[in-house]
C-alpha atoms as a PDB file:
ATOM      1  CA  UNK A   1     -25.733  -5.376 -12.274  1.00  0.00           C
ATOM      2  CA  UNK A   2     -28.970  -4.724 -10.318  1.00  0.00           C
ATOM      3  CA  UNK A   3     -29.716  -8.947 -11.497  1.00  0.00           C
ATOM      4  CA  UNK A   4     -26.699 -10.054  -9.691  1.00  0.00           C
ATOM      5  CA  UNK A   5     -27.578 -11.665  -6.747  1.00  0.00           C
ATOM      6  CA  UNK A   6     -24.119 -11.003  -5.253  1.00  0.00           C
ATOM      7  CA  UNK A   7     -24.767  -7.232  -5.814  1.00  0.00           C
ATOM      8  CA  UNK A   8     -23.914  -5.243  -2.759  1.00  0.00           C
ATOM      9  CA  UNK A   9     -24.933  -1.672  -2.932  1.00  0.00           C
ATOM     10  CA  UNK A  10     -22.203  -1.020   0.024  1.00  0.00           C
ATOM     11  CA  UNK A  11     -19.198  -2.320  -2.395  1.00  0.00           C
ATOM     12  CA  UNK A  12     -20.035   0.043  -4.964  1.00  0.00           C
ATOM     13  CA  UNK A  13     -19.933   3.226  -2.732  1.00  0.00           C
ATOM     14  CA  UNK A  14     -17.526   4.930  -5.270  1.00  0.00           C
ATOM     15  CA  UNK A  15     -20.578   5.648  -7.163  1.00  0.00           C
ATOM     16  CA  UNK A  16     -22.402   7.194  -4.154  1.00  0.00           C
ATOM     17  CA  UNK A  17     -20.492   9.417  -2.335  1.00  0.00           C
ATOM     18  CA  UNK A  18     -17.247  12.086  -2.706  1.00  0.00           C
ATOM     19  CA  UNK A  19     -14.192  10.441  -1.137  1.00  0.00           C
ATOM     20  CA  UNK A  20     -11.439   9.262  -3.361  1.00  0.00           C
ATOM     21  CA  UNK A  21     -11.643   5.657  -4.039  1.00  0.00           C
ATOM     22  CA  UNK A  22      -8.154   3.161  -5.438  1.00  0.00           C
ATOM     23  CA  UNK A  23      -7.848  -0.526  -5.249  1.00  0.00           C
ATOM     24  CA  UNK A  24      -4.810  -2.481  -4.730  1.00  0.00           C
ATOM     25  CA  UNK A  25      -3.750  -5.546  -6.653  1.00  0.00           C
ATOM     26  CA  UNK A  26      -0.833  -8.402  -6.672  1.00  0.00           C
ATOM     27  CA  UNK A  27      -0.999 -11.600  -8.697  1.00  0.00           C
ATOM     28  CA  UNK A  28      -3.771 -13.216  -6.968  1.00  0.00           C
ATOM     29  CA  UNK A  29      -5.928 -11.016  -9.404  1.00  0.00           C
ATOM     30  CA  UNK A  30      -3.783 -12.746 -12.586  1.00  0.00           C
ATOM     31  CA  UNK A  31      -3.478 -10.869 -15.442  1.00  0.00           C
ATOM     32  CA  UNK A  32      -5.464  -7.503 -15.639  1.00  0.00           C
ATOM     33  CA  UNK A  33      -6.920  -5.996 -18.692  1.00  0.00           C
ATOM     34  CA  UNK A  34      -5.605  -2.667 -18.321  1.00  0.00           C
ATOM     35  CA  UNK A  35      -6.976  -0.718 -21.136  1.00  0.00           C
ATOM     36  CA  UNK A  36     -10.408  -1.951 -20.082  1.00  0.00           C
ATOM     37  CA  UNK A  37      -9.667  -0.793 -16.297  1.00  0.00           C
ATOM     38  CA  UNK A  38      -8.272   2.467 -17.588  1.00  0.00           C
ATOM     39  CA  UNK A  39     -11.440   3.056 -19.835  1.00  0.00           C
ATOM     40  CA  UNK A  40     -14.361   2.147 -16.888  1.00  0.00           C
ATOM     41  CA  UNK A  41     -13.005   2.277 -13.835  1.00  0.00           C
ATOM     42  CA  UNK A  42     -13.500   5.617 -11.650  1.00  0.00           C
ATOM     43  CA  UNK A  43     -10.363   4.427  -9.429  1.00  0.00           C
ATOM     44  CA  UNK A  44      -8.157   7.640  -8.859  1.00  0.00           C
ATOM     45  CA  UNK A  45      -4.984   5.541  -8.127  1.00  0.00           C
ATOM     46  CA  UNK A  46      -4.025   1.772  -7.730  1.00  0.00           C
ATOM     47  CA  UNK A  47      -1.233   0.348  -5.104  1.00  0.00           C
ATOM     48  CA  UNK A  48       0.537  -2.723  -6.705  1.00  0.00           C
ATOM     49  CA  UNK A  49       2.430  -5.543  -4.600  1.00  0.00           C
ATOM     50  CA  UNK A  50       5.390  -5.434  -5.643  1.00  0.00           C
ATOM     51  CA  UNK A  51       7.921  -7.303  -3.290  1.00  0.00           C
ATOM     52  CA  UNK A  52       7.476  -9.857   0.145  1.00  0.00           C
ATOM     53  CA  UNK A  53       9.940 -10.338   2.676  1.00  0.00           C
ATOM     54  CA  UNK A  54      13.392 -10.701   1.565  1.00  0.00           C
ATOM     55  CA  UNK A  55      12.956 -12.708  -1.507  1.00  0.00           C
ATOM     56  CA  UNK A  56       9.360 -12.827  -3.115  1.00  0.00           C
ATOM     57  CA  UNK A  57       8.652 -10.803  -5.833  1.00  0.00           C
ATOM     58  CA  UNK A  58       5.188 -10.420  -7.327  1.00  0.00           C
ATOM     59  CA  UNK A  59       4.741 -12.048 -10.596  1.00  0.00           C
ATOM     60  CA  UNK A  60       2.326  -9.168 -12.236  1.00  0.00           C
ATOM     61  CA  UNK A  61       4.383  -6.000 -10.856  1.00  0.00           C
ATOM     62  CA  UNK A  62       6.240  -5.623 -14.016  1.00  0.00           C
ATOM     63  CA  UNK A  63       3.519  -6.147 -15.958  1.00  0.00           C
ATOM     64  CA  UNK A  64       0.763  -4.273 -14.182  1.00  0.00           C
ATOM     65  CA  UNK A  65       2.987  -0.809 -12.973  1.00  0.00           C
ATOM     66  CA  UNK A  66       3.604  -0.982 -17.040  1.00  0.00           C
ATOM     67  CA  UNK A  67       0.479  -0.772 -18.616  1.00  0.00           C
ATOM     68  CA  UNK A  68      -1.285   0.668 -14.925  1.00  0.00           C
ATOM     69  CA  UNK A  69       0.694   3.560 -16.069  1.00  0.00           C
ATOM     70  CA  UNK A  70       0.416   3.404 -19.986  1.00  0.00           C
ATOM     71  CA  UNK A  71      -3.463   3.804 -19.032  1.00  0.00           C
ATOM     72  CA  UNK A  72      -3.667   6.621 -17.178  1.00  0.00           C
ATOM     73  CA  UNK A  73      -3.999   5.367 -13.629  1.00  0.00           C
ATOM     74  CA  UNK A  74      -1.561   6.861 -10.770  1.00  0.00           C
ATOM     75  CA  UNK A  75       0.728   4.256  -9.211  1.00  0.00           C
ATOM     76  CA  UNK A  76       2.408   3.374  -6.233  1.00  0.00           C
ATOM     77  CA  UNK A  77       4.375   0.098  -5.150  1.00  0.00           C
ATOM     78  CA  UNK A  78       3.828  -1.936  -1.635  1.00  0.00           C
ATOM     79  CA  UNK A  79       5.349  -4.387   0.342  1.00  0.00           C
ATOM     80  CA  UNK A  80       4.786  -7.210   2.409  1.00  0.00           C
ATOM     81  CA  UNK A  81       6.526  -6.962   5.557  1.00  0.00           C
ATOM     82  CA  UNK A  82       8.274 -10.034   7.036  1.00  0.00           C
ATOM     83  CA  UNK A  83       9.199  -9.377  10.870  1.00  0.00           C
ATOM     84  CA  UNK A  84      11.813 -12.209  10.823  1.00  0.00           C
ATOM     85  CA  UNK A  85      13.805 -11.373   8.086  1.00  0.00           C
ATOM     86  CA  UNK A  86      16.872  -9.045   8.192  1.00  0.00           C
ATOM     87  CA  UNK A  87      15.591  -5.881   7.353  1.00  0.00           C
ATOM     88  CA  UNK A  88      18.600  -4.962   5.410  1.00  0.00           C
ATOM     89  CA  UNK A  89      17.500  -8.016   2.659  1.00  0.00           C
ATOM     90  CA  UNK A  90      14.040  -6.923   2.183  1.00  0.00           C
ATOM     91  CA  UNK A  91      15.410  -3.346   1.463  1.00  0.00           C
ATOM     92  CA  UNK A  92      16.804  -4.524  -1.408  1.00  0.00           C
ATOM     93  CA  UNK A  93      14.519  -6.898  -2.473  1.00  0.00           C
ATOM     94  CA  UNK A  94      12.163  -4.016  -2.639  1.00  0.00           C
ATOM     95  CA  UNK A  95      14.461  -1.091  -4.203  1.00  0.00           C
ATOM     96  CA  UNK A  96      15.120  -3.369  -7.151  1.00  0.00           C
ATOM     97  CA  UNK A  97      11.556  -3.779  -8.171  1.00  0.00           C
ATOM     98  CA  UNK A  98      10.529  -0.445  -7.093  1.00  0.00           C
ATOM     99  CA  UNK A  99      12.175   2.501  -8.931  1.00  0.00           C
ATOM    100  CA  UNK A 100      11.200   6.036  -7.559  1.00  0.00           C
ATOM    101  CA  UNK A 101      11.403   7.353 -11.512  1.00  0.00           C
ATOM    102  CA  UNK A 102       7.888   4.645 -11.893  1.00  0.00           C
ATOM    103  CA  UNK A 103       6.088   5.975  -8.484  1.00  0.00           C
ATOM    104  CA  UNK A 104       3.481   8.334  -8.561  1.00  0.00           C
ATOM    105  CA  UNK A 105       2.511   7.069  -4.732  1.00  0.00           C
ATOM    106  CA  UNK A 106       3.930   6.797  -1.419  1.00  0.00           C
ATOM    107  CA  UNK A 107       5.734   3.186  -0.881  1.00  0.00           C
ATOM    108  CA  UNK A 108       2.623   1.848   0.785  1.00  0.00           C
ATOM    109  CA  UNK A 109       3.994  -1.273   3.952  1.00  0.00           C
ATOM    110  CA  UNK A 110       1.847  -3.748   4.890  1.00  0.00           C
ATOM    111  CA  UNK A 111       1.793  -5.000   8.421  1.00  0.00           C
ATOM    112  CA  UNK A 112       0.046  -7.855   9.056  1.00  0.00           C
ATOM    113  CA  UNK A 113       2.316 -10.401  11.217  1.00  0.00           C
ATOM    114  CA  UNK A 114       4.670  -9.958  14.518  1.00  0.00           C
ATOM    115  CA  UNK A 115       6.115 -13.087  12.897  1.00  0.00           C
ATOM    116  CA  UNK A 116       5.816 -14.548  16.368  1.00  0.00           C
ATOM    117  CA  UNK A 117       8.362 -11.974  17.363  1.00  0.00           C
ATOM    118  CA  UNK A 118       7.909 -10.294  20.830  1.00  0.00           C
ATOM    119  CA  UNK A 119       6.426  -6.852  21.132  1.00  0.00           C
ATOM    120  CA  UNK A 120       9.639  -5.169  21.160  1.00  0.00           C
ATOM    121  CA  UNK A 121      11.471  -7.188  18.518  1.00  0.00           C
ATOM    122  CA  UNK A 122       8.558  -6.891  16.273  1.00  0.00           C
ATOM    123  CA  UNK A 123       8.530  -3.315  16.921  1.00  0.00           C
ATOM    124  CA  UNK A 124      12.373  -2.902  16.719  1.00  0.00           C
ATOM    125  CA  UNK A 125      12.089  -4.602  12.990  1.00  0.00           C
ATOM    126  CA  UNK A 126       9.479  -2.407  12.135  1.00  0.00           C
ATOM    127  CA  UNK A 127      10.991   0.870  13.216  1.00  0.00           C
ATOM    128  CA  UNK A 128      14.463  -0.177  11.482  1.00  0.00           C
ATOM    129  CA  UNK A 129      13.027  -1.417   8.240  1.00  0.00           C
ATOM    130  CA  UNK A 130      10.622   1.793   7.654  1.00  0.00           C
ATOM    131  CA  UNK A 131      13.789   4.129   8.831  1.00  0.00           C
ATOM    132  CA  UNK A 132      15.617   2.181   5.642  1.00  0.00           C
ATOM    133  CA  UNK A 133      12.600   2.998   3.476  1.00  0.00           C
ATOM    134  CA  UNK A 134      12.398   6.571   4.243  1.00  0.00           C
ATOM    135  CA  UNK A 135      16.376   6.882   3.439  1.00  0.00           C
ATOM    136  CA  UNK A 136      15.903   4.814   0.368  1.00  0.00           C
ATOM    137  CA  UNK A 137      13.061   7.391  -1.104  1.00  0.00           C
ATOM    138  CA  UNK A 138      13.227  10.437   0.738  1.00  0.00           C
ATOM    139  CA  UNK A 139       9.540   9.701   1.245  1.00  0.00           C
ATOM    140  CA  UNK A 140       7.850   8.489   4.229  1.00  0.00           C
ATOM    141  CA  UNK A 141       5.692   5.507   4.092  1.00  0.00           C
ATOM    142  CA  UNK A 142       2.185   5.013   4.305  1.00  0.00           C
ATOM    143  CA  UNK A 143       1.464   2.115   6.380  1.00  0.00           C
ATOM    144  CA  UNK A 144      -1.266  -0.599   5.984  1.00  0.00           C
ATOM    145  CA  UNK A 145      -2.166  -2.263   8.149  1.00  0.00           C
ATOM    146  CA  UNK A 146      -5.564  -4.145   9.632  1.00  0.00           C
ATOM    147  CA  UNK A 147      -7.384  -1.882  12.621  1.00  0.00           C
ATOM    148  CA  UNK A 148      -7.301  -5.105  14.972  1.00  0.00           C
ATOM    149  CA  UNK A 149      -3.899  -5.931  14.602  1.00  0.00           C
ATOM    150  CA  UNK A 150      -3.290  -2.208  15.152  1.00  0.00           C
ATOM    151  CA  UNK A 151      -4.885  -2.064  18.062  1.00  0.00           C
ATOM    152  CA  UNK A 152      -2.827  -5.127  19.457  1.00  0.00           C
ATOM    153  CA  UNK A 153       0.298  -4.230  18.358  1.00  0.00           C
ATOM    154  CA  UNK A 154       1.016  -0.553  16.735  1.00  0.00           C
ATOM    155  CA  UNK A 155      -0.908   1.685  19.284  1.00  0.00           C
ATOM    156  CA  UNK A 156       1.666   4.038  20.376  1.00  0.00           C
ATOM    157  CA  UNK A 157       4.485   2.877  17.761  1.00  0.00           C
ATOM    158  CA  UNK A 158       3.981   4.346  14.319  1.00  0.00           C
ATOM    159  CA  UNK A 159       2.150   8.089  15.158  1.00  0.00           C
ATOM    160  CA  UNK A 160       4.459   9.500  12.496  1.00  0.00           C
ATOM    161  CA  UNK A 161       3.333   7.753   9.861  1.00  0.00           C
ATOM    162  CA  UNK A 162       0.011   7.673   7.353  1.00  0.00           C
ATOM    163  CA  UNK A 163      -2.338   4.890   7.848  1.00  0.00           C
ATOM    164  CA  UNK A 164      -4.560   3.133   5.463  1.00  0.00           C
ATOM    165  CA  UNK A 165      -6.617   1.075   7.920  1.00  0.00           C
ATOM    166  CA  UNK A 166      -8.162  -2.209   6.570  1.00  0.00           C
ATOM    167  CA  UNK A 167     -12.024  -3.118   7.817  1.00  0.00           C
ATOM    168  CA  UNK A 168     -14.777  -4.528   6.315  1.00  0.00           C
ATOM    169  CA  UNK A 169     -17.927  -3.330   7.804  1.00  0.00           C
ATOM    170  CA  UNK A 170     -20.012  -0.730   6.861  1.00  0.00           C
ATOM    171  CA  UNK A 171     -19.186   1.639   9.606  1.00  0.00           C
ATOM    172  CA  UNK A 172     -15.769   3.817   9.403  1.00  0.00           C
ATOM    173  CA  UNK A 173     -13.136   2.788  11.506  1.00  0.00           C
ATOM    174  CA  UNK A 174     -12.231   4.023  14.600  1.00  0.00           C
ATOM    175  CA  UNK A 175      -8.535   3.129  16.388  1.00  0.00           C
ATOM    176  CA  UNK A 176      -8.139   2.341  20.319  1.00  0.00           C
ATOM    177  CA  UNK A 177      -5.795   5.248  20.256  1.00  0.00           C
ATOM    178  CA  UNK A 178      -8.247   7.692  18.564  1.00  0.00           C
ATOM    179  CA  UNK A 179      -5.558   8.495  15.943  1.00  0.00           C
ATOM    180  CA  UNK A 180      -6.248  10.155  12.394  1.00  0.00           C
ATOM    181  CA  UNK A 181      -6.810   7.786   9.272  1.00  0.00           C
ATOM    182  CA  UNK A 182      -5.946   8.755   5.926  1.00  0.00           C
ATOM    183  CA  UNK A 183      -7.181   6.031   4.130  1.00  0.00           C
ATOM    184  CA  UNK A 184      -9.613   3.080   4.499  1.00  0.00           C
ATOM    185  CA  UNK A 185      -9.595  -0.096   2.709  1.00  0.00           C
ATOM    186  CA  UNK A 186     -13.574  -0.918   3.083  1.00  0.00           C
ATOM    187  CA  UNK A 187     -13.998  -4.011   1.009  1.00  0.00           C
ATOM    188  CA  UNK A 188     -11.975  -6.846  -0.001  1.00  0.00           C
ATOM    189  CA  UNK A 189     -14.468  -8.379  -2.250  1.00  0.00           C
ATOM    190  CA  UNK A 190     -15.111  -5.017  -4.821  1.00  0.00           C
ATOM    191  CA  UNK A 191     -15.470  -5.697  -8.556  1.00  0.00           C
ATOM    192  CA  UNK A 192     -13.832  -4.081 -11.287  1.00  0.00           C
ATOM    193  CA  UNK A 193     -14.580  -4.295 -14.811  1.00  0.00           C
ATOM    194  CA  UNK A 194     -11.262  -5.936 -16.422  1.00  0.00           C
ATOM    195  CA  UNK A 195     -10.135  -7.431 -13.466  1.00  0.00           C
ATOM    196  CA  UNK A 196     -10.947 -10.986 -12.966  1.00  0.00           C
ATOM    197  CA  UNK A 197     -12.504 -12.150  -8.921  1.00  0.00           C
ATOM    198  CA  UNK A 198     -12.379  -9.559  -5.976  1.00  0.00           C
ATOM    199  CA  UNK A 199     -10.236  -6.757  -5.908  1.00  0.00           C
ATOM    200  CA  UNK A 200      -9.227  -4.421  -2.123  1.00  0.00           C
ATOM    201  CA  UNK A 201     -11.109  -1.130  -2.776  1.00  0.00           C
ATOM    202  CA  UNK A 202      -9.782   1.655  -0.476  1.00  0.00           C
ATOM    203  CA  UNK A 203     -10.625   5.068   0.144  1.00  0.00           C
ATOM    204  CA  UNK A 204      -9.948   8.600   1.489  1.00  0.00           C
ATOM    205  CA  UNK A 205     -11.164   9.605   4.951  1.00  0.00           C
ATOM    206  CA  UNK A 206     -12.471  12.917   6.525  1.00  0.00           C
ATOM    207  CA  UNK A 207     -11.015  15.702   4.101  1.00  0.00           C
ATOM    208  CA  UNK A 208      -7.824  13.449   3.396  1.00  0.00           C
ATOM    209  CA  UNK A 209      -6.583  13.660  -0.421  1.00  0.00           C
ATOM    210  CA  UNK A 210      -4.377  11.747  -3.290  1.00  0.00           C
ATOM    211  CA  UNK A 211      -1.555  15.201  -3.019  1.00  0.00           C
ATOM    212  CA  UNK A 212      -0.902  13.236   1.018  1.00  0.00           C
ATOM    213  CA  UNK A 213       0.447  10.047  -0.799  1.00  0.00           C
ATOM    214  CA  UNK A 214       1.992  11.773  -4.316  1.00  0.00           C
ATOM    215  CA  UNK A 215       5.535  10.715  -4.204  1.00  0.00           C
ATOM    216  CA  UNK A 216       7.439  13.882  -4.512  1.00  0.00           C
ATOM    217  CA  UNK A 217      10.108  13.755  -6.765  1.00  0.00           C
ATOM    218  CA  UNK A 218      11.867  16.749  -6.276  1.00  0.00           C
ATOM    219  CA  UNK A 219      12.738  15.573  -2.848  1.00  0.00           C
ATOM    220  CA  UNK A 220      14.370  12.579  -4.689  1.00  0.00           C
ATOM    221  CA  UNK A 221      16.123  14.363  -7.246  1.00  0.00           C
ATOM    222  CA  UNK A 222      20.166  14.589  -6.866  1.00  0.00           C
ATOM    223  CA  UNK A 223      20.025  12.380  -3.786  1.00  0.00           C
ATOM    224  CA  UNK A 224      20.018   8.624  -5.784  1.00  0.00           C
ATOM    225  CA  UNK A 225      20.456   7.216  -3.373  1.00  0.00           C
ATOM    226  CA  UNK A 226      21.269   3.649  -4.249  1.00  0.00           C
ATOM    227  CA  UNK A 227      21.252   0.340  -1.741  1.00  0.00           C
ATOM    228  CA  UNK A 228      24.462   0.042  -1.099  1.00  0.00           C
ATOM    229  CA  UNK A 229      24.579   4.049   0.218  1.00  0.00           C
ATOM    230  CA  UNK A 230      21.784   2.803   2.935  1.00  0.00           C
ATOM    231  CA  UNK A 231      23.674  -0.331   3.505  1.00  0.00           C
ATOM    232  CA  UNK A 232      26.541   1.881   4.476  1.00  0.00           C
ATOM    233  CA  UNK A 233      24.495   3.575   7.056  1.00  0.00           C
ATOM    234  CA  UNK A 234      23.277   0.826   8.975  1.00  0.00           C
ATOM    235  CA  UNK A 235      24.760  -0.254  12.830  1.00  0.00           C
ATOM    236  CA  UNK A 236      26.278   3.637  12.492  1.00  0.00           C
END
């Protein structure tokens, strides 16, 4: 490693200090060699795309929650959020690929696009679609989201909510608002043995832990809630 000139001591800051490190992963990283991941890696958990919008689903989530899980890593299930489609469509898109009895995470949104929505219609999307989510799995969200386009857009709207903020610098980052950070995703160019190109490395902040994002399943036992129950609850 020390020969490779593309080593960065910075991306490898797992080895160096105490905080709880994960990666996240959709098919842009093709197929993963699990068993090798599970055997090296010193990843505590791993978020996997699993849905986008209200139609896209990822090509390796199947695949990679299966064998993710078969190898000892703990799991949770994220998706890409799509400002301009009915929020009601990518509810279901998403509770068909992710099953709470497969989570050991949070359901982890990403926020990346108003969708050239307003402020308030953006918003308005955002608030409905995560109030479906937290109906859906008795859980609420953790929220991902970029610290610029946070600072633009979500200053004010999501306070509720968990963050894992994304920036790549070596510095921790800091919100307009001042508002806690649970997690930070630090790199997007981190290597993993068994996973082919760059990977998203994340990490804890401050004294935050892996029990704030467990998905608790006693909260989601004897509800099952199914789509259609949410469905029924929307416009009331």
């Amino acid at each position: 490693m020390l020969t490779d000139p593309n080593f960065d001591p910075f991306l490898q800051c797992e080895d160096t200090c105490n905080h709880v490190h994960g990666i996240d992963l959709s098919h842009y990283q093709g197929e993963v060699f699990w068993e090798t991941v599970g055997e090296n890696t010193k990843m505590a958990y791993v978020y996997l795309k699993a849905t986008e919008g209200g139609d896209r689903i990822d090509a390796q989530y199947e695949r990679n929650i299966e064998l993710a899980h078969r190898h000892g890593l703990k799991v949770g299930s994220y998706h890409f959020f799509r400002p301009k489609t009915p929020v009601i469509t990518q509810l279901e898109n998403f509770m068909t690929q992710c099953r709470p009895g497969e989570q050991d995470l949070i359901p982890m949104i990403d926020v990346e696009t108003t969708g050239g929505l307003s402020s308030e219609a953006f918003c308005d999307s955002l608030h409905a679609f995560l109030g479906l989510i937290e109906e859906a799995y008795h859980q609420q969200p953790l929220i991902y989201t970029f610290r610029n386009f946070y600072n633009r857009h979500l200053v004010g709207q999501i306070n509720d909510y968990k963050l894992m903020i994304a920036m790549y610098t070596e510095e921790e980052p800091v919100l307009a608002d001042g508002r806690d950070i649970t997690m930070w995703q630090y790199t997007s160019h981190g290597r993993i043995v068994g996973i082919r190109g760059s990977v998203d490395k994340s990490r804890f902040m401050g004294n935050h832990g892996l029990r704030e994002i467990r998905f608790n399943h006693i909260r989601h036992v004897g509800k099952n809630v199914s789509f259609f129950d949410v469905r029924k609850g929307v416009g009331k």
